[in-house]
Protein backbone atom coordinates (compact mmCIF):
# COMPACT_ATOMS: atom_id res chain seq x y z
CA UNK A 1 -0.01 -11.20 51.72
CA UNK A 2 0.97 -9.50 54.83
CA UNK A 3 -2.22 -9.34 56.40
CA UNK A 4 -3.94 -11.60 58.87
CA UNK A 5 -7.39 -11.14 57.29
CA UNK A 6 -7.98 -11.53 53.58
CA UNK A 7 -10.95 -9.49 51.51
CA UNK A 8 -11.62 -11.27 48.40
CA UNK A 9 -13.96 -9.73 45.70
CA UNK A 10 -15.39 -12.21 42.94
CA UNK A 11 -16.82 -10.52 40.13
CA UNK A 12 -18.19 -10.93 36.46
CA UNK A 13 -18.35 -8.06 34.03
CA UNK A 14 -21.70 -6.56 31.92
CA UNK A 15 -21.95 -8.14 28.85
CA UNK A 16 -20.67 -6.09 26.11
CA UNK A 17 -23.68 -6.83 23.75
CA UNK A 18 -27.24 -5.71 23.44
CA UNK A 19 -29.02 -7.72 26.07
CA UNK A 20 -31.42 -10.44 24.16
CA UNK A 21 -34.71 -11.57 26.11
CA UNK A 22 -32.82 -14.14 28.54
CA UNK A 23 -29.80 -11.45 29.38
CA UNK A 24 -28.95 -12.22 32.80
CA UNK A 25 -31.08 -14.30 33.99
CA UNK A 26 -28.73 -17.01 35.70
CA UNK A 27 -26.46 -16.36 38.53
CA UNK A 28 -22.89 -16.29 38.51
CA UNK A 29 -22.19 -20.19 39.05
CA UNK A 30 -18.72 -20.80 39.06
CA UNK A 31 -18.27 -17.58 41.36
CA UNK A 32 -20.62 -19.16 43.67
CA UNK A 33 -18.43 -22.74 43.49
CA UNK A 34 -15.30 -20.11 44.03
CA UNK A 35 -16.85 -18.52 47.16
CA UNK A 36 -17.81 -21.84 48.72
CA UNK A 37 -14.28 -23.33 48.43
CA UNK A 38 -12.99 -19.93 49.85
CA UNK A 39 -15.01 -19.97 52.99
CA UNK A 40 -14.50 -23.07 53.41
CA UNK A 41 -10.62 -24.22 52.99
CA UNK A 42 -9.16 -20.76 53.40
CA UNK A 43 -9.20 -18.94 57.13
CA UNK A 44 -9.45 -15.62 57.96
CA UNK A 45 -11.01 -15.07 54.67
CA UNK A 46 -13.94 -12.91 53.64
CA UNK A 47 -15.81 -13.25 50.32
CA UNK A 48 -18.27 -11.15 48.19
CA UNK A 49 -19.55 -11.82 44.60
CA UNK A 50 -20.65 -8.58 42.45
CA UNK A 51 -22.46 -9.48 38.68
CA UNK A 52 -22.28 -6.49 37.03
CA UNK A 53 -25.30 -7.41 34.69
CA UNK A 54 -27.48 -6.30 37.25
CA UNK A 55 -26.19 -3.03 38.16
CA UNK A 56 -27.38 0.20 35.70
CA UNK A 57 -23.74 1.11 34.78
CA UNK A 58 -20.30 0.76 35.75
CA UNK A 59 -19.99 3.08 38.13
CA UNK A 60 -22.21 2.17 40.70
CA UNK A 61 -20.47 -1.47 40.37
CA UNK A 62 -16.87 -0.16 40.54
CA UNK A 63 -17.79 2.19 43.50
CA UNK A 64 -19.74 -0.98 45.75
CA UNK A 65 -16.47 -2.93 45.18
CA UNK A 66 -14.03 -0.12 46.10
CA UNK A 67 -15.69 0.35 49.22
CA UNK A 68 -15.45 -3.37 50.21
CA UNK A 69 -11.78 -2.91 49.69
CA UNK A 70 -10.52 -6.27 48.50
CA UNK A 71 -7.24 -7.31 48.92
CA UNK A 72 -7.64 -9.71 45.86
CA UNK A 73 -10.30 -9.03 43.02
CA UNK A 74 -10.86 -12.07 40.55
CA UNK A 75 -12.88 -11.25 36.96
CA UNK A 76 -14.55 -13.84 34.94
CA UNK A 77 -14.27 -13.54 31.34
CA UNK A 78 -15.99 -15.05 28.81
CA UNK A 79 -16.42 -14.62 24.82
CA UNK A 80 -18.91 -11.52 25.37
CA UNK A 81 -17.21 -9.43 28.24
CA UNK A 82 -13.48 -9.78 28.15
CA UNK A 83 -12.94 -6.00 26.90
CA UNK A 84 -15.26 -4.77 30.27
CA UNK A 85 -13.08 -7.40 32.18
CA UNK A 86 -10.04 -5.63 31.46
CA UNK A 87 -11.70 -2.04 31.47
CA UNK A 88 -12.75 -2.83 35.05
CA UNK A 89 -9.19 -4.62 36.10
CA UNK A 90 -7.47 -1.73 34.99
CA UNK A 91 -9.56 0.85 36.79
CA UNK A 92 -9.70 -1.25 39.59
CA UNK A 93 -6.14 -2.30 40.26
CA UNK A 94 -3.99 -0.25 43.08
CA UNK A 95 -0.94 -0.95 44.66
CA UNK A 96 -2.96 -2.40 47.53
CA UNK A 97 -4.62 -5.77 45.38
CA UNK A 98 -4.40 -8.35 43.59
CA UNK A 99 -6.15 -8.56 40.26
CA UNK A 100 -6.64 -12.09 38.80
CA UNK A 101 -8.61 -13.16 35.37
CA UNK A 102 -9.96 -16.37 35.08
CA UNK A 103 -12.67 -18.06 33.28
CA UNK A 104 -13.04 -19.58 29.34
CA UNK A 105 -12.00 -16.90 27.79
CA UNK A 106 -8.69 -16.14 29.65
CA UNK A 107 -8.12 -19.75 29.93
CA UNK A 108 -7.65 -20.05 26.47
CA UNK A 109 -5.44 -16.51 26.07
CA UNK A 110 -3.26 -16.52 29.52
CA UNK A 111 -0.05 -15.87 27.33
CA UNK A 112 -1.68 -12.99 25.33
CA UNK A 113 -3.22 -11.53 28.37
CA UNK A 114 0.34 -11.67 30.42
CA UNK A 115 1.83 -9.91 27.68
CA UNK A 116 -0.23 -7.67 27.18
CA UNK A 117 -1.84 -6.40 30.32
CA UNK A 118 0.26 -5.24 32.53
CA UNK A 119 -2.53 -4.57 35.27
CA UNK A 120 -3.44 -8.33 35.42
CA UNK A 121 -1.55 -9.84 37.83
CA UNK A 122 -2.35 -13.52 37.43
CA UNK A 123 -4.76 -15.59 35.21
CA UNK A 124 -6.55 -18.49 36.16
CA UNK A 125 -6.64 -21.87 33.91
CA UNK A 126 -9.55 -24.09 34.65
CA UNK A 127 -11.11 -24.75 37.72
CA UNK A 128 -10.87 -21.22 40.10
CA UNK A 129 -11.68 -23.07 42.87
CA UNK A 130 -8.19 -24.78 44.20
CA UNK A 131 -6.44 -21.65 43.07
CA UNK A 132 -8.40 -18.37 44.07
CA UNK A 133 -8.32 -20.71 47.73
CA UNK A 134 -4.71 -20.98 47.43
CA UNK A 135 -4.05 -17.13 46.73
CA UNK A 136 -5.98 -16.17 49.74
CA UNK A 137 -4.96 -18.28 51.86
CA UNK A 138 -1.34 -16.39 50.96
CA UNK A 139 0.60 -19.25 48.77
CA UNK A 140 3.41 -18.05 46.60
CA UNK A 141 1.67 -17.27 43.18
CA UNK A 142 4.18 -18.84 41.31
CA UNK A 143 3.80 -22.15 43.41
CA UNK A 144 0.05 -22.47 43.11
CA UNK A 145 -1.69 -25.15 40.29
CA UNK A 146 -3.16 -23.57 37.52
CA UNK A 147 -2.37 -20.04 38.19
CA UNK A 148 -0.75 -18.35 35.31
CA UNK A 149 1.62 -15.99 36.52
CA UNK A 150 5.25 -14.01 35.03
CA UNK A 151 8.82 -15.08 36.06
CA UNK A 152 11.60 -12.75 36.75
CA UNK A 153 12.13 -12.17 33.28
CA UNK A 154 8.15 -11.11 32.95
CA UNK A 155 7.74 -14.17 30.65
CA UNK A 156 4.42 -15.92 31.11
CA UNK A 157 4.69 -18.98 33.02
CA UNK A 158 1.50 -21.62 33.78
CA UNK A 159 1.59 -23.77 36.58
CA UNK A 160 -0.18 -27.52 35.30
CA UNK A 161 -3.60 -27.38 37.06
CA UNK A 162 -4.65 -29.98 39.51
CA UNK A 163 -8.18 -30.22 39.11
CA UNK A 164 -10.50 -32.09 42.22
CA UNK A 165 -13.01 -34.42 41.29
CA UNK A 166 -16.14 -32.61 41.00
CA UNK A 167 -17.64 -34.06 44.21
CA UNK A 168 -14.77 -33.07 46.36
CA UNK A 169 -15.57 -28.92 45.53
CA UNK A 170 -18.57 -27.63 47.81
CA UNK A 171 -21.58 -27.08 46.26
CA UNK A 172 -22.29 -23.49 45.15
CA UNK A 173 -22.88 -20.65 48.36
CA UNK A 174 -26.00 -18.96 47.18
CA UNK A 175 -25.82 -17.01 50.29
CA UNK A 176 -23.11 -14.70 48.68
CA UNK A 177 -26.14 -13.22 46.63
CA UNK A 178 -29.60 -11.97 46.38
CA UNK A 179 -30.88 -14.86 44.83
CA UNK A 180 -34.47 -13.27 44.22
CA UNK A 181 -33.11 -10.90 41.87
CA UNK A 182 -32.59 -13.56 39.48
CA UNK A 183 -35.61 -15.69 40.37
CA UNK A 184 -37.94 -13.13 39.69
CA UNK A 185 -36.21 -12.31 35.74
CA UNK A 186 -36.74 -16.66 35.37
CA UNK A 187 -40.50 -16.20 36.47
CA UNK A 188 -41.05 -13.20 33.89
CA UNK A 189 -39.41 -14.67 30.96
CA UNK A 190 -40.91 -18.20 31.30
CA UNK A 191 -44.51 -16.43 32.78
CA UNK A 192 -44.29 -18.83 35.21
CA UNK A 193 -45.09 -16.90 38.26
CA UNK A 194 -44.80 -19.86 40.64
CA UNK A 195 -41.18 -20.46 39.60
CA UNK A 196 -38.20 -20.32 42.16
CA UNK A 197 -35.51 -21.04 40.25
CA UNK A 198 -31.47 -22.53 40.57
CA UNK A 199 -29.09 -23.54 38.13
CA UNK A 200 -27.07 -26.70 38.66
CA UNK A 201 -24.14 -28.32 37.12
CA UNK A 202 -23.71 -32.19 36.87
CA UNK A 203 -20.75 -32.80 34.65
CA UNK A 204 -17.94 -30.48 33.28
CA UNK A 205 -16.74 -31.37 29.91
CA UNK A 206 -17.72 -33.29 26.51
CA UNK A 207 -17.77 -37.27 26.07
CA UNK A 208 -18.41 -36.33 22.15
CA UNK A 209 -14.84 -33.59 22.64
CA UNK A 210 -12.86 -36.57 24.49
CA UNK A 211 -14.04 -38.97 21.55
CA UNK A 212 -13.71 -36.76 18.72
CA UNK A 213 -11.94 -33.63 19.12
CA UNK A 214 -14.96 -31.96 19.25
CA UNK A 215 -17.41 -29.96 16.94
CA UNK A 216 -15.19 -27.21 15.49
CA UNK A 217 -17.23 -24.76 16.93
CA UNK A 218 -16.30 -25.89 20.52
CA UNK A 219 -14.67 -23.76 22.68
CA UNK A 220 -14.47 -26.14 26.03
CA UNK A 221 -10.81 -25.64 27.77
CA UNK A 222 -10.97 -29.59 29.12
CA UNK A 223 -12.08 -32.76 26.41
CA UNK A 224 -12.32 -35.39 29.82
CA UNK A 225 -15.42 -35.55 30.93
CA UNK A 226 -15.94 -35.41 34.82
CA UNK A 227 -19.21 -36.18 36.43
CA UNK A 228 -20.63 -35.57 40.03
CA UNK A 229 -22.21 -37.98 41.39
CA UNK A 230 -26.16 -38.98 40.84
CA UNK A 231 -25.91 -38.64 45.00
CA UNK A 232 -24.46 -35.86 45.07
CA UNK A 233 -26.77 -34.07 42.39
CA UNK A 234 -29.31 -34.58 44.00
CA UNK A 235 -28.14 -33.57 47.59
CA UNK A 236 -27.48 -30.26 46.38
CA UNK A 237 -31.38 -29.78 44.38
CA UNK A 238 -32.79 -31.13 47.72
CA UNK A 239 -30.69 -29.06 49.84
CA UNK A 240 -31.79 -25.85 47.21
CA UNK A 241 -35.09 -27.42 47.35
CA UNK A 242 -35.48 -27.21 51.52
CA UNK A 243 -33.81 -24.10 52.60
CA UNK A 244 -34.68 -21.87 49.04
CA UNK A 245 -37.92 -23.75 48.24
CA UNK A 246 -36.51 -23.86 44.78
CA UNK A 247 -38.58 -25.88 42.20
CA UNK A 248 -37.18 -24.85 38.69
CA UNK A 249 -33.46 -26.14 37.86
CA UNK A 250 -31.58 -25.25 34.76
CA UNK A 251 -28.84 -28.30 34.42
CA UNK A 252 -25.88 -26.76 32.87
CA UNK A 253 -24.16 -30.00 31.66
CA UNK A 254 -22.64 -30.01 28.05
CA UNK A 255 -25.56 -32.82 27.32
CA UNK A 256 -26.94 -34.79 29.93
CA UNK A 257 -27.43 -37.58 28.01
CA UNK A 258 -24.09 -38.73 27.63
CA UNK A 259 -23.44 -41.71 30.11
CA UNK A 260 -26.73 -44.06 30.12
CA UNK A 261 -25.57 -45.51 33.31
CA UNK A 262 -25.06 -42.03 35.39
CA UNK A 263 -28.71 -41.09 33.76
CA UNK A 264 -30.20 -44.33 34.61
CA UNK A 265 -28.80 -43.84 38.37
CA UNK A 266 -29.97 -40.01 38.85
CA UNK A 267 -33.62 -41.26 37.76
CA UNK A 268 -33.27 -44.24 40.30
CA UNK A 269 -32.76 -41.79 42.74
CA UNK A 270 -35.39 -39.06 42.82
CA UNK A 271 -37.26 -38.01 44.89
CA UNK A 272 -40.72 -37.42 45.45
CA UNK A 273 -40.55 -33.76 44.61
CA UNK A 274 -42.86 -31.60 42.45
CA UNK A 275 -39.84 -30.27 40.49
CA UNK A 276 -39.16 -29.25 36.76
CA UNK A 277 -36.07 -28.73 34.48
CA UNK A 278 -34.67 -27.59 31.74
CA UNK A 279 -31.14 -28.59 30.00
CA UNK A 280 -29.28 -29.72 27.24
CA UNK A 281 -29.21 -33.15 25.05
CA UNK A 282 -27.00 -34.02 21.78
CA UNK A 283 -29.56 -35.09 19.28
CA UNK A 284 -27.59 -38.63 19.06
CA UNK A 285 -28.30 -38.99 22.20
CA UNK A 286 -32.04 -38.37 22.37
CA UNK A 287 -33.14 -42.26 22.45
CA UNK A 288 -36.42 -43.79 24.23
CA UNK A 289 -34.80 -44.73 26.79
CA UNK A 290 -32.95 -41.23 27.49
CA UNK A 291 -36.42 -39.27 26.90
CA UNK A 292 -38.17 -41.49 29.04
CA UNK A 293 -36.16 -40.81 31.63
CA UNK A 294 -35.99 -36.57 31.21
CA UNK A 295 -39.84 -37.04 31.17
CA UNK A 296 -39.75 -38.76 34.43
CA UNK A 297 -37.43 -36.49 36.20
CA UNK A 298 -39.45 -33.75 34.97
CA UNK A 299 -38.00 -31.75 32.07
CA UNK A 300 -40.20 -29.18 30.48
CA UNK A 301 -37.34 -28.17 27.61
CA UNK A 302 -34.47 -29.52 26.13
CA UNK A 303 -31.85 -27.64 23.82
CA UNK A 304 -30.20 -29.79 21.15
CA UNK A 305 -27.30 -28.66 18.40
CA UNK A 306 -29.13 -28.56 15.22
CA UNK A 307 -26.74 -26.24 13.39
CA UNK A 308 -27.35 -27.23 10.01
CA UNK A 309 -29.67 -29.17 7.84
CA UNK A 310 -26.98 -29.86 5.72
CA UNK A 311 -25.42 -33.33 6.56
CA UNK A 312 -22.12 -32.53 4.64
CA UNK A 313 -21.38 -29.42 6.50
CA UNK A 314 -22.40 -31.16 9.76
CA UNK A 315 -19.64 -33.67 8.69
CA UNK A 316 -17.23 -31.06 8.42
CA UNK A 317 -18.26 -29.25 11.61
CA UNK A 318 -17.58 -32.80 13.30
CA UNK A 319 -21.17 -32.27 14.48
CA UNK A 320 -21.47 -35.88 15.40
CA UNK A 321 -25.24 -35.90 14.53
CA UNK A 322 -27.75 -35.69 11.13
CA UNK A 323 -30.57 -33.86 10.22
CA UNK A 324 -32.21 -37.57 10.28
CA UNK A 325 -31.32 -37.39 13.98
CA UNK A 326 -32.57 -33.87 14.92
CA UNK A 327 -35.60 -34.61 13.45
CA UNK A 328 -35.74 -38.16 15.40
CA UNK A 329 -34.92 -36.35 18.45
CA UNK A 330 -37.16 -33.37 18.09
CA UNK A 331 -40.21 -35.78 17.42
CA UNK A 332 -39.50 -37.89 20.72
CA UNK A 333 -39.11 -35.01 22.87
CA UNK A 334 -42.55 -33.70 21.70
CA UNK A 335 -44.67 -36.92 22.10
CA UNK A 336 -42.92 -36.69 25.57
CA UNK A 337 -44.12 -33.53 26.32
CA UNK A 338 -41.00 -32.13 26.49
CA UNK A 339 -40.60 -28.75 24.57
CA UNK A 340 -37.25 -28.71 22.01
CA UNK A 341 -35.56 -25.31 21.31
CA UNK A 342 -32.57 -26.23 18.68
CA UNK A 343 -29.88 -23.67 17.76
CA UNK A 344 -28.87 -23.48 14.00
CA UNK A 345 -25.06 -21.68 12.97
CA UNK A 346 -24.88 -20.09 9.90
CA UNK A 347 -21.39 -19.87 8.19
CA UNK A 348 -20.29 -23.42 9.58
CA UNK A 349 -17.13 -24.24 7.16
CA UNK A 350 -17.57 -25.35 3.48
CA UNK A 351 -21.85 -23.30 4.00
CA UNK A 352 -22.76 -22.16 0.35
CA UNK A 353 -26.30 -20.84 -0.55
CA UNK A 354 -27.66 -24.59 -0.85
CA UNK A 355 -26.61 -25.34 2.61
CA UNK A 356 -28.36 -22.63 3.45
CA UNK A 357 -31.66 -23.04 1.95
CA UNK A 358 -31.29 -26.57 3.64
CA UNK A 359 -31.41 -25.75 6.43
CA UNK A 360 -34.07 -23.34 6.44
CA UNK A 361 -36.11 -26.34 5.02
CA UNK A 362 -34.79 -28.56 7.65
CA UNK A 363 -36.23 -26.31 10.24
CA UNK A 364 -39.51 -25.94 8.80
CA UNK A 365 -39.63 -29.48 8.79
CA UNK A 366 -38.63 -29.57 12.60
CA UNK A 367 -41.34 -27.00 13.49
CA UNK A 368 -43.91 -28.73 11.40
CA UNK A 369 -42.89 -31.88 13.64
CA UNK A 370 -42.83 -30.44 16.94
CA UNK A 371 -39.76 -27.45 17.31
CA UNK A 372 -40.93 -25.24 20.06
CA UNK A 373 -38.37 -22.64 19.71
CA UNK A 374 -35.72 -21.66 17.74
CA UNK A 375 -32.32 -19.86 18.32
CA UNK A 376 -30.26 -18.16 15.12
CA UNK A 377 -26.56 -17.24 15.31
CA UNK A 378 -23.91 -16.17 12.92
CA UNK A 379 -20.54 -18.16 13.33
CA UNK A 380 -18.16 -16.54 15.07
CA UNK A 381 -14.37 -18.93 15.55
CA UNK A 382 -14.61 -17.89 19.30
CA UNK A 383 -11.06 -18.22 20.84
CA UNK A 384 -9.81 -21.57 22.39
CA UNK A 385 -12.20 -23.35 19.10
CA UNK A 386 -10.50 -25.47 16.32
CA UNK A 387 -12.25 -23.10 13.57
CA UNK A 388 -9.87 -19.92 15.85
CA UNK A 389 -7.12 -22.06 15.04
CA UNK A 390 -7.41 -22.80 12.04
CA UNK A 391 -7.48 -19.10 11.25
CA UNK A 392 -4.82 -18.30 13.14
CA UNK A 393 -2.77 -20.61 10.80
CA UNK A 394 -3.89 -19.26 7.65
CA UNK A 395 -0.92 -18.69 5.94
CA UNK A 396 -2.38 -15.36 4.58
CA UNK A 397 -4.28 -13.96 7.57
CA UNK A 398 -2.85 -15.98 10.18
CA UNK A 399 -0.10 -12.97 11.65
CA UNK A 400 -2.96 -10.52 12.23
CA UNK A 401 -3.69 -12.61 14.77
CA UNK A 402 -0.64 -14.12 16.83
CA UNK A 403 0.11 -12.45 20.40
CA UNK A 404 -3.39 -10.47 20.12
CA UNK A 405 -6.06 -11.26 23.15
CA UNK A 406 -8.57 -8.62 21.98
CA UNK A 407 -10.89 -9.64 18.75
CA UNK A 408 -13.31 -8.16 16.65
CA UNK A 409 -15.94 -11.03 16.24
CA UNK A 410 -17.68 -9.76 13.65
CA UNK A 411 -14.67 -8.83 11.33
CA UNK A 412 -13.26 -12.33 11.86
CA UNK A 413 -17.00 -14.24 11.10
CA UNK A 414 -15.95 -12.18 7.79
CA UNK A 415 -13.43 -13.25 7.37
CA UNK A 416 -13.97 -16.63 8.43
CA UNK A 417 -16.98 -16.99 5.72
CA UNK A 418 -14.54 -15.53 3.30
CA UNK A 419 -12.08 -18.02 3.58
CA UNK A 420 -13.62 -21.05 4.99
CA UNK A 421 -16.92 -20.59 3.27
CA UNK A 422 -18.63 -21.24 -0.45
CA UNK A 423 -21.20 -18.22 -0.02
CA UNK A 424 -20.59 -14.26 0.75
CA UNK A 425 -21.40 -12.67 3.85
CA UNK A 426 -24.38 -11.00 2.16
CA UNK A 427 -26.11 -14.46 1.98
CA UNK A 428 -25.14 -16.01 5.56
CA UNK A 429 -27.20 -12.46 6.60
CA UNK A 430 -30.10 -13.03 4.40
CA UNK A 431 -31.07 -16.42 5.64
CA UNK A 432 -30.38 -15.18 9.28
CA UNK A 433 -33.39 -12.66 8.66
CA UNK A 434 -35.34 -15.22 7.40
CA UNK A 435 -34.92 -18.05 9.61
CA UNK A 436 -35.13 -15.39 12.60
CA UNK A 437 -38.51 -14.31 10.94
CA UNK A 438 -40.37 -17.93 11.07
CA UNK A 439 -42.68 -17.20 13.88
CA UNK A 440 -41.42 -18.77 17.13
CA UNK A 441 -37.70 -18.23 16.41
CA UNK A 442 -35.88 -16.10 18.57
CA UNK A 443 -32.74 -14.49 16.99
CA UNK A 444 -29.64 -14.34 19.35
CA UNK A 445 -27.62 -11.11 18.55
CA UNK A 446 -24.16 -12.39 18.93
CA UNK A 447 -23.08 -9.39 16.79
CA UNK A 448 -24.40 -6.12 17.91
CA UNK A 449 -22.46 -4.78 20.68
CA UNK A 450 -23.32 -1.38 22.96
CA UNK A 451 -21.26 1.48 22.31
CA UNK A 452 -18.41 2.04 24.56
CA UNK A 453 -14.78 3.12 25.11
CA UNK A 454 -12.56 0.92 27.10
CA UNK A 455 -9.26 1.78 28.76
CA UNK A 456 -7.86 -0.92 28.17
């Protein structure tokens, strides 16, 4: 790059939704597991990570990361704040850096985003970590694994990635952050004032994607599953544990219930700490065995799929599961004292007004057997999900699409329910409002959007 000393600026975007009541309450993750490969393959390299869901606006956020200068400025994008991403790379990018997108949303629309964005200078596919490293360690672009990048002609060209085993990446540098500011949002929303909180991530992946192709829904760039180690799991929540006193972990896995042996292993090994989680299990999953062992390692809630209480439109999802094994699952959690907050998807393909009313009944039963919370979302075929795909071969509809990397969600949920669906659009929003109005449920807004212009 021409320089002996390398700035690199790692940032994620405001969402461009209303904020719902959990809105930034996590740290930036994979940013963190970006930073700590930086610092530590990459010399002469210094790194800073900027989450623009904490700052007021975009100003003060652009302005803290213009002073820092960066020679090279990586964006994460995801489904909610691609538009900002690109709002921000283009006001951000000068002769002077490098602007790279990476992340799931990118991942899945590197071509479209080439084409189309002349301000982005490279995408990311996968993993960050190998490739941000390379880049600022001053490797040829166009040489580098999983960097997405334009020949001569300006055609865009991916390098395969070569993705580490997960142990091999350093755990996440929470020094790159004020960790506090996040800690304190965890201890208001759960009112639990004692609360010093860390997410984690054990696995990357889906055994039920590999297996299956995955619920149609799905959105995950990878199907292999890749695990860290129990050992290593556990040497990062006790390192957390003794220098951040952290007692509250959010495990980020897909479901952590999908290798017995791995789960059997990480109980084996705890250790005597008074420590709590919360994380995510596939109702076919949820077994004695497997709940035995979350109640042992201390989780206090588990999130399972419900999505419908219809087992035909589950079928067609490729859900994997029943609504005889939500309900299964939902009662063992509760006589293990663990709470259960489910997620239900109206407008799943083949949904008609039955399906509907089924599932409301389905989770009435659920919360009459134990259902601690619920979450209610319209379907939305997110990009890099077999339901976008399908779309974007409908012979009728399918051209609106092609060679686009910007999406109205909401116009193409109606149009998904109008082509894919048995019911209007009119009836997918009525049983939102009443599902979202059975006390306890918490309605997740994946539709209503803050008013802004981007230059983009």
């Amino acid at each position: 790059m021409g320089k002996n000393f390398v700035r690199v600026a790692l940032l994620i975007p405001p969402s461009e939704r209303v904020k719902v009541v959990r809105t930034a309450y996590s740290p930036p993750l994979g940013l963190l597991s970006i930073g700590a490969s930086i610092r530590r393959w990459s010399g002469s390299t210094d790194v800073s990570v900027f989450n623009g869901e904490i700052y007021p606006s975009e100003e003060p956020l652009l302005q803290e990361v213009r002073e820092y200068a960066p020679d090279i400025i990586g964006i994460s994008t995801n489904v909610g704040c691609y538009r900002f991403a690109l709002h921000i790379a283009k006001r951000l990018k000068s002769q002077n850096n490098i602007v790279v997108l990476g992340g799931p949303y990118v991942s899945s629309m590197w071509q479209q985003c080439l084409m189309n964005r002349p301000y982005v200078d490279h995408c990311v596919v996968g993993d960050g970590e190998i490739p941000m490293t390379k880049l600022s360690s001053g490797f040829d672009p166009g040489s580098i694994p999983g960097f997405a990048t334009r020949d001569n002609q300006g055609v865009p060209r991916l390098n395969p990635p070569n993705e580490l085993p997960l142990d091999e990446y350093p755990d996440p540098d929470w020094s790159l952050l004020d960790a506090e500011i996040y800690r304190k949002v965890y201890r208001q929303i759960y009112n639990q004032p004692d609360a010093i909180f860390a997410p984690i991530n054990a696995m990357k992946g889906c055994r039920w994607q590999e297996k299956s192709g995955g619920c149609i829904f799905c959105a995950l760039l990878r199907a292999k599953l890749r695990k860290r180690s129990p050992e290593r799991v556990w040497g990062e929540i006790n390192s957390l544990y003794e220098h951040y006193g952290c007692n509250h972990f959010w495990e980020l896995s897909d479901t952590i219930g999908c290798d017995m042996e791995w789960l059997r292993l990480f109980d084996l090994l705890k250790p005597q700490r008074d420590i709590s989680f919360r994380g995510y299990l596939r109702s076919s999953e949820a077994n004695q065995e497997s709940v035995e062992i979350l109640a042992r390692l201390g989780y206090k809630e588990v999130f399972i799929g419900v999505e419908s209480g219809d087992n035909d439109i589950l079928k067609e999802a490729n859900k994997g599961t029943t609504i005889a094994l939500n309900k299964k699952a939902t009662i063992a959690l509760n006589q293990a004292g663990i709470k259960t907050f489910a997620s239900v998807v109206l407008g799943l393909p083949g949904e008609s007004e039955g399906s509907l009313q089924s599932t409301y009944d389905h989770v009435c039963d659920l919360f009459n057997n134990g259902l601690y919370t619920l979450s209610v979302c319209i379907f939305a075929p997110y990009v890099g999900s077999l339901a976008f795909r399908r779309l974007v071969s409908n012979a009728e509809y399918g051209n609106q699409l092609k060679d686009k990397d910007v999406f109205d969600f909401p116009a193409l949920s109606k149009l998904w329910v109008k082509t894919q669906c048995h019911c209007d659009w009119d009836a997918v929003m009525e049983y939102s409002k009443r599902l979202g109005a059975i006390p306890s449920s918490l309605y997740e807004d994946n539709f209503t959007y803050v008013p802004r212009t981007y230059d983009i």
